[in-house]
Every structure is written in C-alpha cells, then in structure tokens.
Protein backbone atom coordinates (compact mmCIF):
# COMPACT_ATOMS: atom_id res chain seq x y z
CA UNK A 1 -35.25 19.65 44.02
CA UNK A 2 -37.99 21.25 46.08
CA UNK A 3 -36.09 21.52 49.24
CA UNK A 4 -33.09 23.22 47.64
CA UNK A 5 -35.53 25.46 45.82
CA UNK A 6 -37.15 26.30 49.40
CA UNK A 7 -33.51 26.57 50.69
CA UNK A 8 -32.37 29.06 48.10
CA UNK A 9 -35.99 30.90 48.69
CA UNK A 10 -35.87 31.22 52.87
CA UNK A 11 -32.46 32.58 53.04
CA UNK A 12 -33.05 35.18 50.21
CA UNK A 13 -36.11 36.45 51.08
CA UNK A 14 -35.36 36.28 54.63
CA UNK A 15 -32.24 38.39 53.94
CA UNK A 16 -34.09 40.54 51.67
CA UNK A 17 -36.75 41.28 54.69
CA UNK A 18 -34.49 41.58 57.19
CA UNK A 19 -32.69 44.35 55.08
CA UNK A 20 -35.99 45.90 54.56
CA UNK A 21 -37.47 45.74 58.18
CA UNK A 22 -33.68 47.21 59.35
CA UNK A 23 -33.68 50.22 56.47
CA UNK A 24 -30.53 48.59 54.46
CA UNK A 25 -29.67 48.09 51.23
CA UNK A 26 -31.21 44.99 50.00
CA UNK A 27 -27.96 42.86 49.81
CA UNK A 28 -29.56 39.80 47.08
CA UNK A 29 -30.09 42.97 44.43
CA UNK A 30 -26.39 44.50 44.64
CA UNK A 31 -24.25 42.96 42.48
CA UNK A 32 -21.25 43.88 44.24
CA UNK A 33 -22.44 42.17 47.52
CA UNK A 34 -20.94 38.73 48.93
CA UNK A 35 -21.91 35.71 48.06
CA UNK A 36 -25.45 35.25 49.65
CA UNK A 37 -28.04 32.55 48.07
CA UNK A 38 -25.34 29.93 46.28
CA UNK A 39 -23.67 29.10 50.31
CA UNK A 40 -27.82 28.18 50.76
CA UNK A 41 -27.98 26.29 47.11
CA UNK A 42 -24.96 24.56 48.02
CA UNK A 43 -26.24 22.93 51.83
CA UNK A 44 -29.44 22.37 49.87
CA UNK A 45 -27.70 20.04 47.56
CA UNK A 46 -25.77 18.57 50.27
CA UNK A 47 -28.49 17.53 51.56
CA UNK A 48 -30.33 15.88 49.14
CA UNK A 49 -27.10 14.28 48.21
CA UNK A 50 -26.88 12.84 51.62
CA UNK A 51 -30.29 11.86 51.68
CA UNK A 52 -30.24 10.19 48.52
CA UNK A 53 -27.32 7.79 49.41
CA UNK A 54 -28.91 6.83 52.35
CA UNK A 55 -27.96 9.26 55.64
CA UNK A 56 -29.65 8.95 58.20
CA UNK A 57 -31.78 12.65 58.76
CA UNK A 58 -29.36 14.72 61.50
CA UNK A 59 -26.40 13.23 59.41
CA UNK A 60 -27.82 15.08 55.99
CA UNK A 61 -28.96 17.99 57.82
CA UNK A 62 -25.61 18.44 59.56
CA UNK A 63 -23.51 18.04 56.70
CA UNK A 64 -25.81 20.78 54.67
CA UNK A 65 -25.39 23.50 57.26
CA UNK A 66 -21.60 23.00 57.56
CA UNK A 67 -21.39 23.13 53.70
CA UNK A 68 -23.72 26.24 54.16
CA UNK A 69 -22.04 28.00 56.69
CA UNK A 70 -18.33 26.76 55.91
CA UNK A 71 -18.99 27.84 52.15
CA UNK A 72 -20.25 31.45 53.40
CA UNK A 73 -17.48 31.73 55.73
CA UNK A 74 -14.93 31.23 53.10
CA UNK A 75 -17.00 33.70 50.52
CA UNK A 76 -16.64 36.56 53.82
CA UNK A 77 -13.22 35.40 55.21
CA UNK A 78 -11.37 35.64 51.19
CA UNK A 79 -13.71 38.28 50.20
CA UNK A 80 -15.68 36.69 46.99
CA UNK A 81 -18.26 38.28 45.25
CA UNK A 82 -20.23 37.81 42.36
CA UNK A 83 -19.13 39.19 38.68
CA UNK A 84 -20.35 42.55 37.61
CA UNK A 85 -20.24 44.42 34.94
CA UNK A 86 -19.72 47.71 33.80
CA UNK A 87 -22.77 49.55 32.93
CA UNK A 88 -21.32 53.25 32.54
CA UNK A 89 -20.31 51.93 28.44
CA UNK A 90 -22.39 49.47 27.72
CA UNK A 91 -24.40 51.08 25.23
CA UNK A 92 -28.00 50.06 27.26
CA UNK A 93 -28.51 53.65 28.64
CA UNK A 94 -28.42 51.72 32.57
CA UNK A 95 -28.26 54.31 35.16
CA UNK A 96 -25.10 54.34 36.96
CA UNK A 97 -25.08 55.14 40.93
CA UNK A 98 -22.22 56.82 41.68
C-alpha cells in the first residue's frame, strides 16, 4: 500500500512541479486533461501484485513500468480523459473559464 501511495504521489507532484517550474497549466487540476496519476496507481499495483506472488525484484519492477507506461500510452494514443461535469447549470455558483 505504501509504495503505490508513493507511486501515485511522485508522478503527481512531479508533474505538478514540472508544470509549475515550465509556466503551464497544472495538468493533475484540469479535469479535462489525460489520464495522469491512475497509469502510476496502476504499475504501483502491479507491482505489489508481483511482489506478493513471489517475483523476483527486476521482474515486479519491469512488469509495473510496462503496465505504467503501456496504460498511459493507450490513455494518449485513444484519447481518454477523465469525466467532467458541467458547472455552467449546476446550481453551485462555480466559476466557469471560458
């Protein structure tokens, strides 16, 4: 549980300071933007999965980055985002950015 915890931290907040640093948009707090921390939740997992049925280290670690990477290459490559929601109507007086 930890390391996908630290997995899902590092990539966001490394995204979200690399945004910063480079004047972007922060990407993690746009909820039209690509899948970004669930690719990282879902090596993570990997991972322990491997490591719990008994892979040997660069086995688990392997397998978690080409869940990682594969899963965030599919998310890019058929253009998947994250739900959103329309806040013009919803009746919570949100700001819209138009």
């Amino acid at each position: 549980v930890v390391s996908a915890i630290c997995g899902v931290a590092t990539s966001t907040f490394g995204g979200m300071t690399r945004d910063v640093l480079c004047g972007l948009p922060v990407r993690i707090v746009h909820s039209n933007a690509e899948l970004y921390a669930q690719p990282a939740l879902a090596g993570a997992t990997v991972y322990l999965m491997a490591r719990r049925v008994g892979s040997v280290p660069a086995v688990s670690i392997g397998l978690a980055m080409a869940t990682c990477m594969g899963s965030r290459f599919v998310a890019i490559r058929n253009n998947l985002k994250l739900h959103t929601w329309d806040t013009a109507h919803d009746g919570l007086g949100v700001a819209v950015r138009k």
